[in-house]
PDB file of N, CA and C in Angstrom:
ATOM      1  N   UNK A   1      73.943-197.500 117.925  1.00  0.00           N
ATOM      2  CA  UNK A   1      74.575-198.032 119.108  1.00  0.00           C
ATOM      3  C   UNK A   1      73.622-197.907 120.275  1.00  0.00           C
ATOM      4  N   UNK A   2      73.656-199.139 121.213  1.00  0.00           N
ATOM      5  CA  UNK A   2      72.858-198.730 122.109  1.00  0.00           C
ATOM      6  C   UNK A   2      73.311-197.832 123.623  1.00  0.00           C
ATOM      7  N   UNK A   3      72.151-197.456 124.562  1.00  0.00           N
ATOM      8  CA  UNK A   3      72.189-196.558 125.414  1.00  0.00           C
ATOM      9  C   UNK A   3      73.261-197.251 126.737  1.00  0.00           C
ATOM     10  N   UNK A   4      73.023-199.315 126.309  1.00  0.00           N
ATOM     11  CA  UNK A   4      73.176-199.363 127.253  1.00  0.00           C
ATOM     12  C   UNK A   4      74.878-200.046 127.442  1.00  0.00           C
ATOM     13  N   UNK A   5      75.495-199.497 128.526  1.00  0.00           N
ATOM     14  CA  UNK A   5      76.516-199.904 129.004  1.00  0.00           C
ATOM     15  C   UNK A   5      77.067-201.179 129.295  1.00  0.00           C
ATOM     16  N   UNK A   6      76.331-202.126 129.667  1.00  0.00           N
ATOM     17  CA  UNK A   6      76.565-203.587 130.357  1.00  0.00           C
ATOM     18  C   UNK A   6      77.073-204.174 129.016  1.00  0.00           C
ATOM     19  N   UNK A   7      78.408-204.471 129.460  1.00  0.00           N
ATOM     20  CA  UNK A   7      79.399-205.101 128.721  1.00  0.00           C
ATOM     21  C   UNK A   7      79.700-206.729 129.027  1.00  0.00           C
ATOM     22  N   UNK A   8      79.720-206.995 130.031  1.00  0.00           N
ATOM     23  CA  UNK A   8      79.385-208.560 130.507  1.00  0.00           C
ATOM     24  C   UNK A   8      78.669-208.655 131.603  1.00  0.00           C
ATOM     25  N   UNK A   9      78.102-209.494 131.757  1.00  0.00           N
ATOM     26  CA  UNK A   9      77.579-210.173 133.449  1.00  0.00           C
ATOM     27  C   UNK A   9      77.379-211.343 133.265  1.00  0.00           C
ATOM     28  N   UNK A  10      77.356-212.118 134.800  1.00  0.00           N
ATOM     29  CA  UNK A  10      77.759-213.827 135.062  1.00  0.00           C
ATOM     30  C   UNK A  10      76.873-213.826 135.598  1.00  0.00           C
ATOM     31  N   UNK A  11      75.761-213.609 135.634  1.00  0.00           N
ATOM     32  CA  UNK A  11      74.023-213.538 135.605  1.00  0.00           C
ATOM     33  C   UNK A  11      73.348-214.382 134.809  1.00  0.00           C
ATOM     34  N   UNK A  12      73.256-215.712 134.563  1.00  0.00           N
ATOM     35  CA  UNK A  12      72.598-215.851 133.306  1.00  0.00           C
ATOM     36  C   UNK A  12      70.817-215.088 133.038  1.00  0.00           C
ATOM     37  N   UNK A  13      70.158-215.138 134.157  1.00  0.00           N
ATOM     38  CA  UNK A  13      69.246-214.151 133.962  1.00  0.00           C
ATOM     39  C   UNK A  13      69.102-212.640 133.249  1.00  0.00           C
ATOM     40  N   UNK A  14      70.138-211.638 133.081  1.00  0.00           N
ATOM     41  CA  UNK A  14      70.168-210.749 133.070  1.00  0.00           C
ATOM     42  C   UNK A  14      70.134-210.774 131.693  1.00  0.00           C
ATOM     43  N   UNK A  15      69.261-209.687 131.130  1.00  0.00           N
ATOM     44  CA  UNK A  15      69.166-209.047 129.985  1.00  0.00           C
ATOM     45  C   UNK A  15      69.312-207.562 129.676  1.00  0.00           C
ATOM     46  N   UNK A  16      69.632-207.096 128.605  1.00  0.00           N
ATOM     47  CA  UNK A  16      69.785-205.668 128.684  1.00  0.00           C
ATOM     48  C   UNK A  16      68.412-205.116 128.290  1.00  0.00           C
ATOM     49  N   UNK A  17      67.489-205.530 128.390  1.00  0.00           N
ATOM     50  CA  UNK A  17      66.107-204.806 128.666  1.00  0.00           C
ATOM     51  C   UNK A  17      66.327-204.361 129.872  1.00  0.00           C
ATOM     52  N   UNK A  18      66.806-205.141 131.313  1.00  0.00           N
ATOM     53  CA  UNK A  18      66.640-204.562 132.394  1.00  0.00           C
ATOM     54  C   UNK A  18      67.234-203.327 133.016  1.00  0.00           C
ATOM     55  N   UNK A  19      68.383-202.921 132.226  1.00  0.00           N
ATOM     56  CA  UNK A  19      69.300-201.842 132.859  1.00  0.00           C
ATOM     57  C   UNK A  19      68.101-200.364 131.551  1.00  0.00           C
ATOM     58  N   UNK A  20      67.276-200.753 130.607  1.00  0.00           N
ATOM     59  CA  UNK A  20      67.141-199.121 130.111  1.00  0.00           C
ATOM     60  C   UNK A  20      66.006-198.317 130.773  1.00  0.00           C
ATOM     61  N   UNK A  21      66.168-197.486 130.969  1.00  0.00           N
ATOM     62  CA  UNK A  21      65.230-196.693 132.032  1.00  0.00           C
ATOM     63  C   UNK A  21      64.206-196.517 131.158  1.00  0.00           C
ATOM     64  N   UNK A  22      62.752-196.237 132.172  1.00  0.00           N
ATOM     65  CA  UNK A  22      62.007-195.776 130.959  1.00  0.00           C
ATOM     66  C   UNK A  22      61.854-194.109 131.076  1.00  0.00           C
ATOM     67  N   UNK A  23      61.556-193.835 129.051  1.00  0.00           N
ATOM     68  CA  UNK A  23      61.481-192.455 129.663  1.00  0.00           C
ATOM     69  C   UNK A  23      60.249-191.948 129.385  1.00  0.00           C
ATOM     70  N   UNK A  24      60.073-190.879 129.147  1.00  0.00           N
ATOM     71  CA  UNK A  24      58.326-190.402 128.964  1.00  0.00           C
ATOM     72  C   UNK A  24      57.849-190.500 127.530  1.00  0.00           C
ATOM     73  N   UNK A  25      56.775-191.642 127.531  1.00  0.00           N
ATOM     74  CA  UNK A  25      56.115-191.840 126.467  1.00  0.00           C
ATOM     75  C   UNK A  25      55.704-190.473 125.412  1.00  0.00           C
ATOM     76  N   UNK A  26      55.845-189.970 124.488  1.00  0.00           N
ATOM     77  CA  UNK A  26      54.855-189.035 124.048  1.00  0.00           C
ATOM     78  C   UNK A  26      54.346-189.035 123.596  1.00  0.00           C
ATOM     79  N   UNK A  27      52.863-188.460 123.475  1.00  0.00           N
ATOM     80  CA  UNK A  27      52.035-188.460 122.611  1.00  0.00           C
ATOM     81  C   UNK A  27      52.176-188.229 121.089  1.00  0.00           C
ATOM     82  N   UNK A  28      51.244-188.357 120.571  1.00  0.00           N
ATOM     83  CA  UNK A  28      51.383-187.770 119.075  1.00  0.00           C
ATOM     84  C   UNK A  28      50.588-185.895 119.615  1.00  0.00           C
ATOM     85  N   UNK A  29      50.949-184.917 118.268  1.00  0.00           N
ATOM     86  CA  UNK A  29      50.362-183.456 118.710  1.00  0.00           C
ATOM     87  C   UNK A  29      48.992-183.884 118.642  1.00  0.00           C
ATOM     88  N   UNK A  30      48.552-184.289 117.615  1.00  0.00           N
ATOM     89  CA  UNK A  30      46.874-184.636 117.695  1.00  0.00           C
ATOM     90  C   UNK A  30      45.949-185.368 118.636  1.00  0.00           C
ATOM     91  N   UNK A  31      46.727-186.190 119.550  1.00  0.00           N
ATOM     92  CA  UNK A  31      46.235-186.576 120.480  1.00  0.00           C
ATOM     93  C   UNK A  31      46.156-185.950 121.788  1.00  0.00           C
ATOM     94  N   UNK A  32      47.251-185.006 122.066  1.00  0.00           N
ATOM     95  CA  UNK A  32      47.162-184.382 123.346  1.00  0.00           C
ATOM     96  C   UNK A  32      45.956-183.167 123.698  1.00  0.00           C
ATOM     97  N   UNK A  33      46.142-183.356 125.056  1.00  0.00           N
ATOM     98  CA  UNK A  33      44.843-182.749 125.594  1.00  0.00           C
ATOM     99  C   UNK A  33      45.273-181.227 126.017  1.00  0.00           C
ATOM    100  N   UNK A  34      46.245-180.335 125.621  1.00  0.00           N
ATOM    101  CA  UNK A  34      46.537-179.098 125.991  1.00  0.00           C
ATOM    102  C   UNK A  34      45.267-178.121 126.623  1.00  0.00           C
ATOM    103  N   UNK A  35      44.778-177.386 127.878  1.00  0.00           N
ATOM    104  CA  UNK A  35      44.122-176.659 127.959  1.00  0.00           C
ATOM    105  C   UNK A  35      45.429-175.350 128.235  1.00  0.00           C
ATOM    106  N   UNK A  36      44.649-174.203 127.858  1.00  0.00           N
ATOM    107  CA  UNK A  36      45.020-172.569 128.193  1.00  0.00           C
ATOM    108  C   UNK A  36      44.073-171.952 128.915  1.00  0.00           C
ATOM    109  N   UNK A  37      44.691-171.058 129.877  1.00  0.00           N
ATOM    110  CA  UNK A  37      43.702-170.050 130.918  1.00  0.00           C
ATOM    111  C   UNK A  37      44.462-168.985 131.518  1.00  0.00           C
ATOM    112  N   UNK A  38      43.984-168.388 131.735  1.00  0.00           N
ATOM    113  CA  UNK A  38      44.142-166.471 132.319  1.00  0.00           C
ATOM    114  C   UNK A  38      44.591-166.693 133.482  1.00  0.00           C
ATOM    115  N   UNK A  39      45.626-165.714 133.782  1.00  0.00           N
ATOM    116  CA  UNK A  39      45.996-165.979 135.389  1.00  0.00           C
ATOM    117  C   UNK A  39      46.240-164.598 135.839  1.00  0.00           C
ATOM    118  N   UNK A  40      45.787-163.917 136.949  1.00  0.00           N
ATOM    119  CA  UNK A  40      46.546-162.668 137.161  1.00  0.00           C
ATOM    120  C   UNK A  40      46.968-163.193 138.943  1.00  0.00           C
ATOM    121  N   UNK A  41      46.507-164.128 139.651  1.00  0.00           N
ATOM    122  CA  UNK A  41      46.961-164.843 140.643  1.00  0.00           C
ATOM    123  C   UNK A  41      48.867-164.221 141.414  1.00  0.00           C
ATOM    124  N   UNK A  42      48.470-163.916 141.999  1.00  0.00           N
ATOM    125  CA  UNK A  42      50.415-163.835 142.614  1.00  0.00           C
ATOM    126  C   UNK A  42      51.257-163.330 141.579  1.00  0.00           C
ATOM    127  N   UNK A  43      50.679-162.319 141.160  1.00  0.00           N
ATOM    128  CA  UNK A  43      51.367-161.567 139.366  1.00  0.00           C
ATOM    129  C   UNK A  43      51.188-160.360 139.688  1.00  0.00           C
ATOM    130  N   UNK A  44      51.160-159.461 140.715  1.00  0.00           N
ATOM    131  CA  UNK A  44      50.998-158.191 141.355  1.00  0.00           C
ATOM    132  C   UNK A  44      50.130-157.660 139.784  1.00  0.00           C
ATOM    133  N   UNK A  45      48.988-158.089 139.651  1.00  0.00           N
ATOM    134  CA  UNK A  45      47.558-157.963 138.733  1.00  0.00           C
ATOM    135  C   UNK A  45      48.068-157.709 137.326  1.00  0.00           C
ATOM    136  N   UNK A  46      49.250-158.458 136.965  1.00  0.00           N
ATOM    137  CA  UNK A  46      49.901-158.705 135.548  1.00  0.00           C
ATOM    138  C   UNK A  46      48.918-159.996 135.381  1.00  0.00           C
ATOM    139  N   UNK A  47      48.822-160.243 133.728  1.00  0.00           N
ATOM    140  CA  UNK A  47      48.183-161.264 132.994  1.00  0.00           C
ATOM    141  C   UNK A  47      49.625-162.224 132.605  1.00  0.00           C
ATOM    142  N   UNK A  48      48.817-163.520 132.464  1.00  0.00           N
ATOM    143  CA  UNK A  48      49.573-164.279 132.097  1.00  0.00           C
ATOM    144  C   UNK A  48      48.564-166.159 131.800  1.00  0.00           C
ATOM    145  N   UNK A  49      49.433-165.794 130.727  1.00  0.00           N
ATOM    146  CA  UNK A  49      48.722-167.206 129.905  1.00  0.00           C
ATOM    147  C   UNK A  49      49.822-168.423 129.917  1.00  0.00           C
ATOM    148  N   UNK A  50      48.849-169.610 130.634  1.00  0.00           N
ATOM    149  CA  UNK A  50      49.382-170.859 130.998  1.00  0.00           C
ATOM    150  C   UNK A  50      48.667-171.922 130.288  1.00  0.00           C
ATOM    151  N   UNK A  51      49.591-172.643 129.702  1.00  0.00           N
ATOM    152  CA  UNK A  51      48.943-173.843 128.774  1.00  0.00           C
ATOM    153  C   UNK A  51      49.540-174.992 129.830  1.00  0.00           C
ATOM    154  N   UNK A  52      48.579-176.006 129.895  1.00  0.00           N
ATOM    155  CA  UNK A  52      48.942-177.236 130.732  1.00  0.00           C
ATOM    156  C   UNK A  52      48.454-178.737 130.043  1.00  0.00           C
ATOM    157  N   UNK A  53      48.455-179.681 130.888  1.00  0.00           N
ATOM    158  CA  UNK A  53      48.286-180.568 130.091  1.00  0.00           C
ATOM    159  C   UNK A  53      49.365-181.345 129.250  1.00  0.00           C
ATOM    160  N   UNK A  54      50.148-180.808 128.706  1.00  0.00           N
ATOM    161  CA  UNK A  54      51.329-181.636 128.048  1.00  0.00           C
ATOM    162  C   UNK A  54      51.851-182.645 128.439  1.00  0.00           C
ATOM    163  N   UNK A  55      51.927-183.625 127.337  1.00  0.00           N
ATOM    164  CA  UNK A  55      52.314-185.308 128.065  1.00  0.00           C
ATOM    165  C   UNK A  55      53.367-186.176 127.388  1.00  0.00           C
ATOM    166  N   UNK A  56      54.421-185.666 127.744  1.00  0.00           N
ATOM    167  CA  UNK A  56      55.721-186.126 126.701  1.00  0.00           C
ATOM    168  C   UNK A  56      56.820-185.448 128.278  1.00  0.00           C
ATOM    169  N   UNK A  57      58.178-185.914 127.036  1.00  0.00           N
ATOM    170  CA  UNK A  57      59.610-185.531 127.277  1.00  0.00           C
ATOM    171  C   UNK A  57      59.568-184.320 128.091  1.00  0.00           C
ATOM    172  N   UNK A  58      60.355-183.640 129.023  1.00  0.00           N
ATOM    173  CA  UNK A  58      60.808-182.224 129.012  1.00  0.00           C
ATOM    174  C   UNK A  58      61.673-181.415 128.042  1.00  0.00           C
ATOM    175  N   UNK A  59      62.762-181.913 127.667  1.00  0.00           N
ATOM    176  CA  UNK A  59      62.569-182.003 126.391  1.00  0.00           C
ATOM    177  C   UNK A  59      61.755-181.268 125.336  1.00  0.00           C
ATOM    178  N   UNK A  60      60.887-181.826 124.925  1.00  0.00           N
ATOM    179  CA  UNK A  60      59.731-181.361 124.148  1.00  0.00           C
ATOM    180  C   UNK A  60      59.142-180.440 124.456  1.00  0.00           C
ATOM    181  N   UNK A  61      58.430-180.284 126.087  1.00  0.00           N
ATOM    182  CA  UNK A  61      57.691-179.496 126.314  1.00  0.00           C
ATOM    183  C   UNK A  61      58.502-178.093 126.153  1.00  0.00           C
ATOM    184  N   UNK A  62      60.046-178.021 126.694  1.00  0.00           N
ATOM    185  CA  UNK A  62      61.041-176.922 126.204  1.00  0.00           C
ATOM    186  C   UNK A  62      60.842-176.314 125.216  1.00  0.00           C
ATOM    187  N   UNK A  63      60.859-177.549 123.982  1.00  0.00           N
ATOM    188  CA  UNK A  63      61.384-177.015 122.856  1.00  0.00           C
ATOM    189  C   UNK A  63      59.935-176.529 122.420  1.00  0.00           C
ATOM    190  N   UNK A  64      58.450-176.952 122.537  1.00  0.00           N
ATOM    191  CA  UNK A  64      57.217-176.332 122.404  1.00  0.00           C
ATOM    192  C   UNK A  64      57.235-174.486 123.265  1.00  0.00           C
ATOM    193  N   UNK A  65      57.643-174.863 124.215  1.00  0.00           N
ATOM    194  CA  UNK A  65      57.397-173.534 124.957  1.00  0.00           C
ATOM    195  C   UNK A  65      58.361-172.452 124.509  1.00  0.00           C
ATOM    196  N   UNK A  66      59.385-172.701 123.567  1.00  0.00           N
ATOM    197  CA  UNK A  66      60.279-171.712 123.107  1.00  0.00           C
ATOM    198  C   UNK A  66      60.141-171.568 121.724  1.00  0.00           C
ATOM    199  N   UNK A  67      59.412-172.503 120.860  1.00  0.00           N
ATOM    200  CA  UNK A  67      58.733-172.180 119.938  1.00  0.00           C
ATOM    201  C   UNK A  67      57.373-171.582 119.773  1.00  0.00           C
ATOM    202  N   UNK A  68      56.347-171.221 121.033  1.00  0.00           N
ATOM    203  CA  UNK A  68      55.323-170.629 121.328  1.00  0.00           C
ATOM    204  C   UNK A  68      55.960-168.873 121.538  1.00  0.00           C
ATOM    205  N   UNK A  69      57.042-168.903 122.215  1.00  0.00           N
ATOM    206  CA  UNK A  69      57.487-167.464 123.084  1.00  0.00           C
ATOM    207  C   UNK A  69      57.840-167.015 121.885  1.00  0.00           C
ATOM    208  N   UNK A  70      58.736-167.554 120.805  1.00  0.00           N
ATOM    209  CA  UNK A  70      59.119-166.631 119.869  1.00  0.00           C
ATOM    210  C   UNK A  70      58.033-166.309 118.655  1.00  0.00           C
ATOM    211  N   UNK A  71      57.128-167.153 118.824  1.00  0.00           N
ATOM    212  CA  UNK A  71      56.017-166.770 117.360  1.00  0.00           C
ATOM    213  C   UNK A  71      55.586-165.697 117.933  1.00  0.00           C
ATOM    214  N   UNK A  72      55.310-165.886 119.320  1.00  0.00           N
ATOM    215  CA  UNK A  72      54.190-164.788 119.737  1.00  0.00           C
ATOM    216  C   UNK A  72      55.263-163.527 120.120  1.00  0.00           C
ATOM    217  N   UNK A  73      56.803-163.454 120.392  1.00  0.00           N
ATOM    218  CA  UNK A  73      57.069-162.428 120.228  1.00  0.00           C
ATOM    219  C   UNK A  73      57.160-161.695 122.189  1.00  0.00           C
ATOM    220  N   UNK A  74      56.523-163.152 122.841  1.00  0.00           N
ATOM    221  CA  UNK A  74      57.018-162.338 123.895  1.00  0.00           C
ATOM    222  C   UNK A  74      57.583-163.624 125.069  1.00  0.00           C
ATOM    223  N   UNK A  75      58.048-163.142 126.666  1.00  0.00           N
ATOM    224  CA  UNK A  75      58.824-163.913 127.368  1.00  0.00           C
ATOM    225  C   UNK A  75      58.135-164.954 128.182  1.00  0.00           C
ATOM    226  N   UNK A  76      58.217-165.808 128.799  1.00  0.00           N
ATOM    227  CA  UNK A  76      57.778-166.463 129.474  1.00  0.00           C
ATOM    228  C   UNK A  76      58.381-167.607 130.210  1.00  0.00           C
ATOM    229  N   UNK A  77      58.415-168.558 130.445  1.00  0.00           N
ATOM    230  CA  UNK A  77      58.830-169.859 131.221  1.00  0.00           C
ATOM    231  C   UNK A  77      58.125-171.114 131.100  1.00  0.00           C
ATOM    232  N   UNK A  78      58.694-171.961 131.690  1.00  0.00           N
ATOM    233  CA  UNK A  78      58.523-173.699 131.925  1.00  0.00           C
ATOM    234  C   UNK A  78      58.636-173.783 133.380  1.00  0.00           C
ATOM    235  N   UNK A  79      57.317-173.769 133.977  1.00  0.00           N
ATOM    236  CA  UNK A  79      57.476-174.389 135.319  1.00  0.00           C
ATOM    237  C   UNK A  79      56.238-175.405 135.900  1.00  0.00           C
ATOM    238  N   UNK A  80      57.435-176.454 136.186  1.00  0.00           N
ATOM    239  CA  UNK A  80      56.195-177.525 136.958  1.00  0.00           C
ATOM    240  C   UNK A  80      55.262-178.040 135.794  1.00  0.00           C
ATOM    241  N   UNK A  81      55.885-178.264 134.584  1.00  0.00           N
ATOM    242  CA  UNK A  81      55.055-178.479 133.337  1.00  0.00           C
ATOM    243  C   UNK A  81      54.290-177.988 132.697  1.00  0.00           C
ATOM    244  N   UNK A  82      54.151-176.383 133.372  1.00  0.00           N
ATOM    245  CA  UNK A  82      52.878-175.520 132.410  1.00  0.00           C
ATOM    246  C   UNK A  82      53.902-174.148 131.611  1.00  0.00           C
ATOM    247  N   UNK A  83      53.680-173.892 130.893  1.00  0.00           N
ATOM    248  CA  UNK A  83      54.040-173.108 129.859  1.00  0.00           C
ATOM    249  C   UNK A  83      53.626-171.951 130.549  1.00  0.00           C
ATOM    250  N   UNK A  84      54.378-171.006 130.587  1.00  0.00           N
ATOM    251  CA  UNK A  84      53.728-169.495 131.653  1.00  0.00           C
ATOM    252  C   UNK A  84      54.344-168.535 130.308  1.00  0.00           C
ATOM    253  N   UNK A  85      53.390-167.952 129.271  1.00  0.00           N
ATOM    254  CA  UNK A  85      53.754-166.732 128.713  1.00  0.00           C
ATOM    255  C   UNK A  85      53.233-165.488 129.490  1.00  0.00           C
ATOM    256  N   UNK A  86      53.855-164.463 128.916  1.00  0.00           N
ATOM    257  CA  UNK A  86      53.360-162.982 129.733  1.00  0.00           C
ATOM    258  C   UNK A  86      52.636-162.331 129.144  1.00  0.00           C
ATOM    259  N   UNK A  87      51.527-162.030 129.643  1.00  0.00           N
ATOM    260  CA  UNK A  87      50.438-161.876 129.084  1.00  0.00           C
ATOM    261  C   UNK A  87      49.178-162.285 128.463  1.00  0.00           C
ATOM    262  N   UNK A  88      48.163-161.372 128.237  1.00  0.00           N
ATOM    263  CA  UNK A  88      47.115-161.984 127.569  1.00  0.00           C
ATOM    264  C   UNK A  88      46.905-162.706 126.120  1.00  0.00           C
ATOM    265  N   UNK A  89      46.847-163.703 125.972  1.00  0.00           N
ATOM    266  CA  UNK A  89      47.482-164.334 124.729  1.00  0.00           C
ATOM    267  C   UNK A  89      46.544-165.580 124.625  1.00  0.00           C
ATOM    268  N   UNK A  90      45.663-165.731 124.907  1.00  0.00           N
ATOM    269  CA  UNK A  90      44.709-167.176 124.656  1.00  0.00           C
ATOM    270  C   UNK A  90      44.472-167.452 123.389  1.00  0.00           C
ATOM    271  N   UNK A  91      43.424-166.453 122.748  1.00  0.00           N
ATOM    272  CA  UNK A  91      43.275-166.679 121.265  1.00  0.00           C
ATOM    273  C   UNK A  91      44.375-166.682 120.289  1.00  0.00           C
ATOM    274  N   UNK A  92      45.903-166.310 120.514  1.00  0.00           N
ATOM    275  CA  UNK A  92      46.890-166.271 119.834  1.00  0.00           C
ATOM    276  C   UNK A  92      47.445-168.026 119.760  1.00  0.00           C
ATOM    277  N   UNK A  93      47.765-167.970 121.139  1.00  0.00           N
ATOM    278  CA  UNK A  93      48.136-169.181 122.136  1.00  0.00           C
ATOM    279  C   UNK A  93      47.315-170.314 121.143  1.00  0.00           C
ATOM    280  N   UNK A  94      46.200-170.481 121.399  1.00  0.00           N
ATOM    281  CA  UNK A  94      45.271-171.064 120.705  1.00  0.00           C
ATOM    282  C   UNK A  94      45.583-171.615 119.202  1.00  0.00           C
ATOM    283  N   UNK A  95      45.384-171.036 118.295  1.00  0.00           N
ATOM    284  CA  UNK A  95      45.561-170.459 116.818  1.00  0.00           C
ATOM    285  C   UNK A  95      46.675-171.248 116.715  1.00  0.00           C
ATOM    286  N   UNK A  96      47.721-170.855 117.325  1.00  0.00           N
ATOM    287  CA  UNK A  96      49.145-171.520 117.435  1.00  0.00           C
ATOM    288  C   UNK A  96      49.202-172.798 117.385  1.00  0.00           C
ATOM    289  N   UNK A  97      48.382-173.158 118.708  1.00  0.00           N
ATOM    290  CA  UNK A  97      48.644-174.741 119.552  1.00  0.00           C
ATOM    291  C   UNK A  97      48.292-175.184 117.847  1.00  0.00           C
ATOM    292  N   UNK A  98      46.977-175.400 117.542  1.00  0.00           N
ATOM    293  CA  UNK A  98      46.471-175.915 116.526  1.00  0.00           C
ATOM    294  C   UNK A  98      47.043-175.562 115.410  1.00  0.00           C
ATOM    295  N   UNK A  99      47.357-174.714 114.792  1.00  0.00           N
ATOM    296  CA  UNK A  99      48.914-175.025 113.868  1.00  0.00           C
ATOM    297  C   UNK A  99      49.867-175.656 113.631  1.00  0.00           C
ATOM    298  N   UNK A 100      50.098-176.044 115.034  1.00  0.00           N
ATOM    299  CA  UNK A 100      51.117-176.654 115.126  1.00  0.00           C
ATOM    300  C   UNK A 100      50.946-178.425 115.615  1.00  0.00           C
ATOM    301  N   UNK A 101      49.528-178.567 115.284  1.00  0.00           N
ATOM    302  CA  UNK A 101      49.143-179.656 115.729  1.00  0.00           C
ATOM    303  C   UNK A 101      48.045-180.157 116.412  1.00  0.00           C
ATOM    304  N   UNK A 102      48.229-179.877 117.494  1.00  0.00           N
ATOM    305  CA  UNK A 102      47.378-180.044 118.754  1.00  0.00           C
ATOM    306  C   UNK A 102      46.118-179.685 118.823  1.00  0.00           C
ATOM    307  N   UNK A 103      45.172-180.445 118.096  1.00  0.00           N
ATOM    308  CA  UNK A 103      43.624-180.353 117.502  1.00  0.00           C
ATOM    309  C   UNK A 103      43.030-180.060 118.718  1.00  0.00           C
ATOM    310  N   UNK A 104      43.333-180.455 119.976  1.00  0.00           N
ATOM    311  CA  UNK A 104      42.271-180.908 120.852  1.00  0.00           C
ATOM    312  C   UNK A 104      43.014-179.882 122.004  1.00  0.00           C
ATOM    313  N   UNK A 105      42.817-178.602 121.681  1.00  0.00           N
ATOM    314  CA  UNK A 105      42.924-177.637 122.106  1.00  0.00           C
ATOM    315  C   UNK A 105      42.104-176.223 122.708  1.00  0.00           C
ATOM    316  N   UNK A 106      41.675-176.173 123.822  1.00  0.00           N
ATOM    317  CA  UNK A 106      40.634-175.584 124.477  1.00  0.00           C
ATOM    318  C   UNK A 106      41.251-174.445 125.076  1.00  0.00           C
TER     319      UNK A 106
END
């Protein structure tokens, strides 16, 4: 069934291409450009590892960032599109991304 609602119109122009929003293309995992880096920045000199780059759904990036927190076993967040785990975790982080796909991972 489709998304979209429009049940009649006296438009002859109108098509229901025009009412579907677009939403965020996503990549395939092998194509995306994920980088990771060290932050102790505004973290009263706590570590913390941020992966950025992700180019899809929110959605997705969710469901990536809560499948990263639980392999690795510890807490973190989704903000502003970067993945914020706690702590030092690059080479884990890493290992991961590319497990799980994401070849092109730095």
């Amino acid at each position: 069934m489709s998304k979209n609602k429009l049940i009649y119109s006296t438009n002859p122009n109108q098509s229901l291409n025009d009412e579907i929003e677009d939403e965020d293309i996503s990549l395939e995992a092998s194509s995306q450009k994920l980088r990771i880096r060290l932050e102790t920045k505004q973290r009263a000199g706590k570590k913390a590892t941020i992966i950025h780059g992700y180019q899809g759904s929110e959605s997705e990036l969710e469901a990536l960032a809560k499948k990263l927190k639980t392999k690795l076993g510890v807490g973190g967040s989704l903000k502003e599109g970067e993945i914020i785990i706690q702590g030092d975790y690059l080479a884990k982080a890493k290992e991961l991304l590319i497990q799980l796909g994401y070849k092109n991972t730095k």
